[in-house]
PDB file of N, CA and C in Angstrom:
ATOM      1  N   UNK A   1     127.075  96.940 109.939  1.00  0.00           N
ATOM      2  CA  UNK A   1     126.465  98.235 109.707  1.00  0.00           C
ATOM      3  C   UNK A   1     125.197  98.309 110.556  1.00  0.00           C
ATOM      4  N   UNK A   2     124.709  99.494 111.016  1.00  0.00           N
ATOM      5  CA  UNK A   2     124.108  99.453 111.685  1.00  0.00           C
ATOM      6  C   UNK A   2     122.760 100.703 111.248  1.00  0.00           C
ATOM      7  N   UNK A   3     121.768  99.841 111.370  1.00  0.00           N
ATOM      8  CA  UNK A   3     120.357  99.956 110.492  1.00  0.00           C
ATOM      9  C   UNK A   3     119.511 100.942 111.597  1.00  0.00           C
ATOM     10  N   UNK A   4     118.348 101.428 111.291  1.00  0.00           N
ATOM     11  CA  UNK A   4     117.556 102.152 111.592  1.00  0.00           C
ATOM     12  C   UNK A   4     116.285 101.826 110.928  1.00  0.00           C
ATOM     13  N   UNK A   5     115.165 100.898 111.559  1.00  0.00           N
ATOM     14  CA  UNK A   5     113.942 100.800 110.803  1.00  0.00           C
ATOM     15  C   UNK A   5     113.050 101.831 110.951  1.00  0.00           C
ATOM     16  N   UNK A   6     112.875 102.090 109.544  1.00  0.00           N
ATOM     17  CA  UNK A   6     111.615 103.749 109.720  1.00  0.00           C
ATOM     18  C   UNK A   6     110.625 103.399 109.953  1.00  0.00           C
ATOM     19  N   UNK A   7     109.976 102.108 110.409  1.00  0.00           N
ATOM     20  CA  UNK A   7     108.530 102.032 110.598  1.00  0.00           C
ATOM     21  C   UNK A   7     108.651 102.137 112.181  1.00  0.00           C
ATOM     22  N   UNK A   8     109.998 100.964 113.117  1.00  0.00           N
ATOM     23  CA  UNK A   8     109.257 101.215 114.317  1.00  0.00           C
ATOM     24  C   UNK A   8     110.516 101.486 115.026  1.00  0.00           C
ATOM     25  N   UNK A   9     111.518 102.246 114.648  1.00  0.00           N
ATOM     26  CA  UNK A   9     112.931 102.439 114.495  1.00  0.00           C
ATOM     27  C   UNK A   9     113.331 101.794 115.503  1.00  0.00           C
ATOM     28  N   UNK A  10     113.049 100.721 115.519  1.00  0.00           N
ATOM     29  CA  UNK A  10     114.182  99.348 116.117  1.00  0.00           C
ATOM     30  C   UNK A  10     115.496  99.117 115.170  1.00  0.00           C
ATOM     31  N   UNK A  11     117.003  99.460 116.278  1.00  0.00           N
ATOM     32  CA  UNK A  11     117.825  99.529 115.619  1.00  0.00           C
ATOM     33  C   UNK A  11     118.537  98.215 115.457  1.00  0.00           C
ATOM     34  N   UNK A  12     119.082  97.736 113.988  1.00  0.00           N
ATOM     35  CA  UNK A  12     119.616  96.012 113.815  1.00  0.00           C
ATOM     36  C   UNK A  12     120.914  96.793 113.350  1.00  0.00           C
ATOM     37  N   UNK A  13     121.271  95.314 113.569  1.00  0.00           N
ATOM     38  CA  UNK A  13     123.161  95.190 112.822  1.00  0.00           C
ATOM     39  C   UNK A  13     123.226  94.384 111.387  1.00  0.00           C
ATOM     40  N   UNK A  14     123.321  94.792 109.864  1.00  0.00           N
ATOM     41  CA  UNK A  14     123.095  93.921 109.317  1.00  0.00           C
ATOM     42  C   UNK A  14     124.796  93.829 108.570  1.00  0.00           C
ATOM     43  N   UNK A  15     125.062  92.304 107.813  1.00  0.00           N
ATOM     44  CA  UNK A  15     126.392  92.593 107.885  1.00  0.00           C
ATOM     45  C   UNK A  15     126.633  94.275 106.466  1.00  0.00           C
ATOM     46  N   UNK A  16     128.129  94.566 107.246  1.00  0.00           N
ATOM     47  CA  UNK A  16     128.320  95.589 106.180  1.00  0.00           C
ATOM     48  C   UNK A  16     128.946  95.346 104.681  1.00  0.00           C
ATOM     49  N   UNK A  17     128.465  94.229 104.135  1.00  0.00           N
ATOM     50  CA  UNK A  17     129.442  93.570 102.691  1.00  0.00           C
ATOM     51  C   UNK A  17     128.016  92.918 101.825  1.00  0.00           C
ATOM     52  N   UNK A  18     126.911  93.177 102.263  1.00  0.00           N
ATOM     53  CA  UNK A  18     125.454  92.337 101.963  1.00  0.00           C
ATOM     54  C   UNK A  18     125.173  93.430 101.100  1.00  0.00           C
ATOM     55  N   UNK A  19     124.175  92.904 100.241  1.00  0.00           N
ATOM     56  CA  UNK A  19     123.466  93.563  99.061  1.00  0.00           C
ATOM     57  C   UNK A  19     122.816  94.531  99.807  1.00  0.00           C
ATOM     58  N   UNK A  20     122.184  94.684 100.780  1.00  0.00           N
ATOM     59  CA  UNK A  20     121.078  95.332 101.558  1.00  0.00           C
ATOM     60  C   UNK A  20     121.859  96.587 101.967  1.00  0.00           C
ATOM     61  N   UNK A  21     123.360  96.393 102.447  1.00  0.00           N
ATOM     62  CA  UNK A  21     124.082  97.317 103.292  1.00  0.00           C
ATOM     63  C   UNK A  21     124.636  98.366 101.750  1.00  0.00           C
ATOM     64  N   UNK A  22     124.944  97.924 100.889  1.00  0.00           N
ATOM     65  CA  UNK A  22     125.524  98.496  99.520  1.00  0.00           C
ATOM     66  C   UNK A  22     124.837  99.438  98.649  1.00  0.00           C
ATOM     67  N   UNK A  23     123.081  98.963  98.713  1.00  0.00           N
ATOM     68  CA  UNK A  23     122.272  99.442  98.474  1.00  0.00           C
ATOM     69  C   UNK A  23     121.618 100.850  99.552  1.00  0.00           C
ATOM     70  N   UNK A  24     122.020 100.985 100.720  1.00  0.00           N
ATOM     71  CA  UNK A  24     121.505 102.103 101.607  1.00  0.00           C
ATOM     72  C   UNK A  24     122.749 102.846 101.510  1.00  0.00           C
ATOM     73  N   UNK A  25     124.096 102.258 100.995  1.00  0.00           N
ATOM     74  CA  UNK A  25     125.023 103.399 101.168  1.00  0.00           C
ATOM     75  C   UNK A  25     125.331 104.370  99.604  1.00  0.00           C
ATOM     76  N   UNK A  26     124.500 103.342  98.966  1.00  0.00           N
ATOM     77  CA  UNK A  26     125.135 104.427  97.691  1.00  0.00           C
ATOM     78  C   UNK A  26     123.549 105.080  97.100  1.00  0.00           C
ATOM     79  N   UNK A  27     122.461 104.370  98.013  1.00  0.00           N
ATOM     80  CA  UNK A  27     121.678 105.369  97.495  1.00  0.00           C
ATOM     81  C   UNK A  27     120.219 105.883  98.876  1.00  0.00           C
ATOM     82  N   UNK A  28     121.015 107.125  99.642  1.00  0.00           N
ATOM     83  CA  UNK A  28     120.181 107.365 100.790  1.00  0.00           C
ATOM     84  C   UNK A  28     118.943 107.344 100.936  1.00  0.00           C
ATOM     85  N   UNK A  29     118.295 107.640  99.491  1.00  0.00           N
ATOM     86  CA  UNK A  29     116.837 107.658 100.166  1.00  0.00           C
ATOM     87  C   UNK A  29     116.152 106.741  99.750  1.00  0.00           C
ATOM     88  N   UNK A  30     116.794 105.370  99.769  1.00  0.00           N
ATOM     89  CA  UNK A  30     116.178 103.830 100.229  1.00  0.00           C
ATOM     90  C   UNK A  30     116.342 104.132 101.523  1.00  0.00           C
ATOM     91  N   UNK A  31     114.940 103.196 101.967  1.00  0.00           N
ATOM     92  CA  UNK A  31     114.747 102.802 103.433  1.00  0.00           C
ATOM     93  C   UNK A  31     114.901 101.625 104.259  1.00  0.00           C
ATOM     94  N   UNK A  32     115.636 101.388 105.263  1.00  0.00           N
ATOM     95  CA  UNK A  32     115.327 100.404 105.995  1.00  0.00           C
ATOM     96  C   UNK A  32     114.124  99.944 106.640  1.00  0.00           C
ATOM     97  N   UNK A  33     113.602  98.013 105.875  1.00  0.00           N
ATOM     98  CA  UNK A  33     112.582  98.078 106.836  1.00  0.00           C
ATOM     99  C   UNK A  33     113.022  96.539 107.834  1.00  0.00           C
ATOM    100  N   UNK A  34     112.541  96.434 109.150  1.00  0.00           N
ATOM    101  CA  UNK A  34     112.834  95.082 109.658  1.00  0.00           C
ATOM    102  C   UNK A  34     112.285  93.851 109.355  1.00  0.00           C
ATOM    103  N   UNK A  35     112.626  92.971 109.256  1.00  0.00           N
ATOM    104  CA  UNK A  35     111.912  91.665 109.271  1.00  0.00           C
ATOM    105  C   UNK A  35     110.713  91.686 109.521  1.00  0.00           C
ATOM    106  N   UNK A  36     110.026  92.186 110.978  1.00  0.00           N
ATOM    107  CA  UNK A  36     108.582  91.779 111.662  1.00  0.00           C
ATOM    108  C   UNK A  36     107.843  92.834 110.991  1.00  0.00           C
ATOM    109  N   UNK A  37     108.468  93.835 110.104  1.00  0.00           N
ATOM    110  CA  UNK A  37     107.537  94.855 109.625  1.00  0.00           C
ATOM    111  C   UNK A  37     107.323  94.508 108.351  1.00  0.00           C
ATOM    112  N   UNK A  38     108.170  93.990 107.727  1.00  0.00           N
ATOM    113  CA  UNK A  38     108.012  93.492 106.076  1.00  0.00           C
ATOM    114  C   UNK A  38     107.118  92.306 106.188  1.00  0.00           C
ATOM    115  N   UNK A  39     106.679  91.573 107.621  1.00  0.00           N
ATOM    116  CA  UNK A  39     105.994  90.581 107.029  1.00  0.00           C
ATOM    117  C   UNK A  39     104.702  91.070 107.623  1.00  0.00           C
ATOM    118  N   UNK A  40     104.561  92.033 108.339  1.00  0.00           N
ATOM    119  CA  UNK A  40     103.283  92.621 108.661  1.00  0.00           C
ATOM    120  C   UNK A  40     102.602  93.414 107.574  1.00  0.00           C
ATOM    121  N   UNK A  41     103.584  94.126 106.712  1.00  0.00           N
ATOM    122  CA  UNK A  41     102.646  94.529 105.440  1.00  0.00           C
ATOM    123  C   UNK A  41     102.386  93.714 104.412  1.00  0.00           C
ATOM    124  N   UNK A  42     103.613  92.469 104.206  1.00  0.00           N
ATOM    125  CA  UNK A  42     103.150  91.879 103.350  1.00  0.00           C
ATOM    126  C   UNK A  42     101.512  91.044 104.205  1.00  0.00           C
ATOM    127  N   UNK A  43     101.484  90.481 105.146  1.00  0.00           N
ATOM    128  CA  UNK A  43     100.136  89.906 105.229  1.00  0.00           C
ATOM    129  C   UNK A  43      99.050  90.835 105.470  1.00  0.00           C
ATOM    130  N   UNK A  44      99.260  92.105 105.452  1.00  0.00           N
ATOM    131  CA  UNK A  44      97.714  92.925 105.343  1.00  0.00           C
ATOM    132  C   UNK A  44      97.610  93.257 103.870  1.00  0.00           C
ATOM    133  N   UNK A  45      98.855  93.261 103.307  1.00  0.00           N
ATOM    134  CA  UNK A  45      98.292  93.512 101.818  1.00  0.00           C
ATOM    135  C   UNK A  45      97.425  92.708 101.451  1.00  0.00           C
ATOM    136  N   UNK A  46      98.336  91.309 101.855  1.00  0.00           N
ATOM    137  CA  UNK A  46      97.779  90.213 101.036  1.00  0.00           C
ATOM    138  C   UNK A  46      96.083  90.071 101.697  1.00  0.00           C
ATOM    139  N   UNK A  47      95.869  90.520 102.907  1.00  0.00           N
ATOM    140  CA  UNK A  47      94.604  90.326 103.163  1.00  0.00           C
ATOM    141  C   UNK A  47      93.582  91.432 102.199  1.00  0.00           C
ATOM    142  N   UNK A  48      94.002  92.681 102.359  1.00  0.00           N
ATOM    143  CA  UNK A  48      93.512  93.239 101.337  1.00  0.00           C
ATOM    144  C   UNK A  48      92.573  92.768  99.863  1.00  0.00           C
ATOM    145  N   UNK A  49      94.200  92.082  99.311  1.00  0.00           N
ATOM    146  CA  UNK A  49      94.190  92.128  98.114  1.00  0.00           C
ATOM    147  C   UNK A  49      93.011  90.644  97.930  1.00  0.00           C
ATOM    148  N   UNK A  50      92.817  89.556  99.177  1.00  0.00           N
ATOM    149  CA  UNK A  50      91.917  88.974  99.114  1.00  0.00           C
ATOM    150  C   UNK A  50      90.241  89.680  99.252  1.00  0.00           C
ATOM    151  N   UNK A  51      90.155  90.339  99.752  1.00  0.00           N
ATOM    152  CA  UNK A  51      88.766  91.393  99.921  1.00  0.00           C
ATOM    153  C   UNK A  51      88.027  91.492  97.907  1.00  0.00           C
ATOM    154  N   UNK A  52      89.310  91.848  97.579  1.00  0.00           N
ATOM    155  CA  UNK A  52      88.758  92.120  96.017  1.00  0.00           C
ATOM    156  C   UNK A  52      88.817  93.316  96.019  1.00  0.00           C
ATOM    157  N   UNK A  53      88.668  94.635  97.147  1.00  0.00           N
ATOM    158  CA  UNK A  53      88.735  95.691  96.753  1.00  0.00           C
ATOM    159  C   UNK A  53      90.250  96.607  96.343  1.00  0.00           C
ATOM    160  N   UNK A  54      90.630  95.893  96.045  1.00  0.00           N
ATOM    161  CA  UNK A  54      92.423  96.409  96.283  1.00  0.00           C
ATOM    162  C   UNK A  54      93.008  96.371  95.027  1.00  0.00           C
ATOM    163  N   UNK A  55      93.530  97.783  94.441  1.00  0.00           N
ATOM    164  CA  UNK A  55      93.999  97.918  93.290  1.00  0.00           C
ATOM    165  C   UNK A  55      95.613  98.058  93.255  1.00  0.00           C
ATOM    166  N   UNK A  56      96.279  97.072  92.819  1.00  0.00           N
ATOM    167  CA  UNK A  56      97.944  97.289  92.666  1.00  0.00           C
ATOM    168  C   UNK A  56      97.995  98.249  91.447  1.00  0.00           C
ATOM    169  N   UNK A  57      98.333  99.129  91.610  1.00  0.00           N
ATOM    170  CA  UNK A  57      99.102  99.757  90.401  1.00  0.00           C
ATOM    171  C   UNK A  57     100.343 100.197  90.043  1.00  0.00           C
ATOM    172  N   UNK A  58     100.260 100.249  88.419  1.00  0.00           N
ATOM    173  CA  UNK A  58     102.008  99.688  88.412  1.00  0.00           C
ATOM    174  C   UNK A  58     102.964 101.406  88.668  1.00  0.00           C
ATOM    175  N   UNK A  59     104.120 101.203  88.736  1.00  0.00           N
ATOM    176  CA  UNK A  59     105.006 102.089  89.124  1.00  0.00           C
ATOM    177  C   UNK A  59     104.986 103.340  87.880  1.00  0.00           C
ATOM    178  N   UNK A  60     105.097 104.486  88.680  1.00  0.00           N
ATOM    179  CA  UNK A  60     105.405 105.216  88.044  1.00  0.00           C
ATOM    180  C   UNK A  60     106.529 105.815  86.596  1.00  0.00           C
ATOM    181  N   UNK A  61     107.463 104.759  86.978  1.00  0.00           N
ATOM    182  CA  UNK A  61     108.445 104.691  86.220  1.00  0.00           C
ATOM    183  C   UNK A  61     108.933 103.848  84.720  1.00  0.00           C
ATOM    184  N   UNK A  62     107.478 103.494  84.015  1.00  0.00           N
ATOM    185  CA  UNK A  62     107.673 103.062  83.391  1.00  0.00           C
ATOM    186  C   UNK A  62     107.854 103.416  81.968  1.00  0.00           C
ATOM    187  N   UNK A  63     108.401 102.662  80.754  1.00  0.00           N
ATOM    188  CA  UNK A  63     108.768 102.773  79.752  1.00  0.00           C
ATOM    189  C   UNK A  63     108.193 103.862  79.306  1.00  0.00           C
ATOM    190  N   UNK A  64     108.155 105.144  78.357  1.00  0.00           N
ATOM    191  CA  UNK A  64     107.019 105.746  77.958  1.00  0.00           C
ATOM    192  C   UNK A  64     107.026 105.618  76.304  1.00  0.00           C
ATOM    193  N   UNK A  65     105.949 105.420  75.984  1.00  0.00           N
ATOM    194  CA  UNK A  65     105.929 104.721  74.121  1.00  0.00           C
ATOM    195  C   UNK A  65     105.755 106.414  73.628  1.00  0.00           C
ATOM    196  N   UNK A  66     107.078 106.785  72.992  1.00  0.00           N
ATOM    197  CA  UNK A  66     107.073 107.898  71.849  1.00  0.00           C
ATOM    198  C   UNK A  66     106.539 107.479  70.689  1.00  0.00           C
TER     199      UNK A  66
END
């Protein structure tokens, strides 16, 4: 299958039977990201999140207590 990264749309081949490929076909508006880009945000987060000023907050989608 053949991928499209939205950060620097370098196009990959990933196989078409992988969790990754199953997951973009049954639900479109997940995104593809590449390797060199997933580890570029993960290490500025993480630099971030060393600063101290950096707030994770949690997802929108959570449980709601009636």
């Amino acid at each position: 299958m053949r991928v499209k990264c939205s950060l620097c749309d370098k196009v990959e081949t990933i196989d078409s039977w992988s969790f990754e490929a199953k997951r973009l076909r049954n639900k479109p508006a997940k995104t593809y990201m590449c390797q060199t880009c997933q580890e570029r945000i993960s290490e500025r987060t993480a630099e971030r999140n060393a600063t101290g000023h950096f707030n994770l907050y949690p997802s929108f989608r959570q449980k709601r207590r009636w």
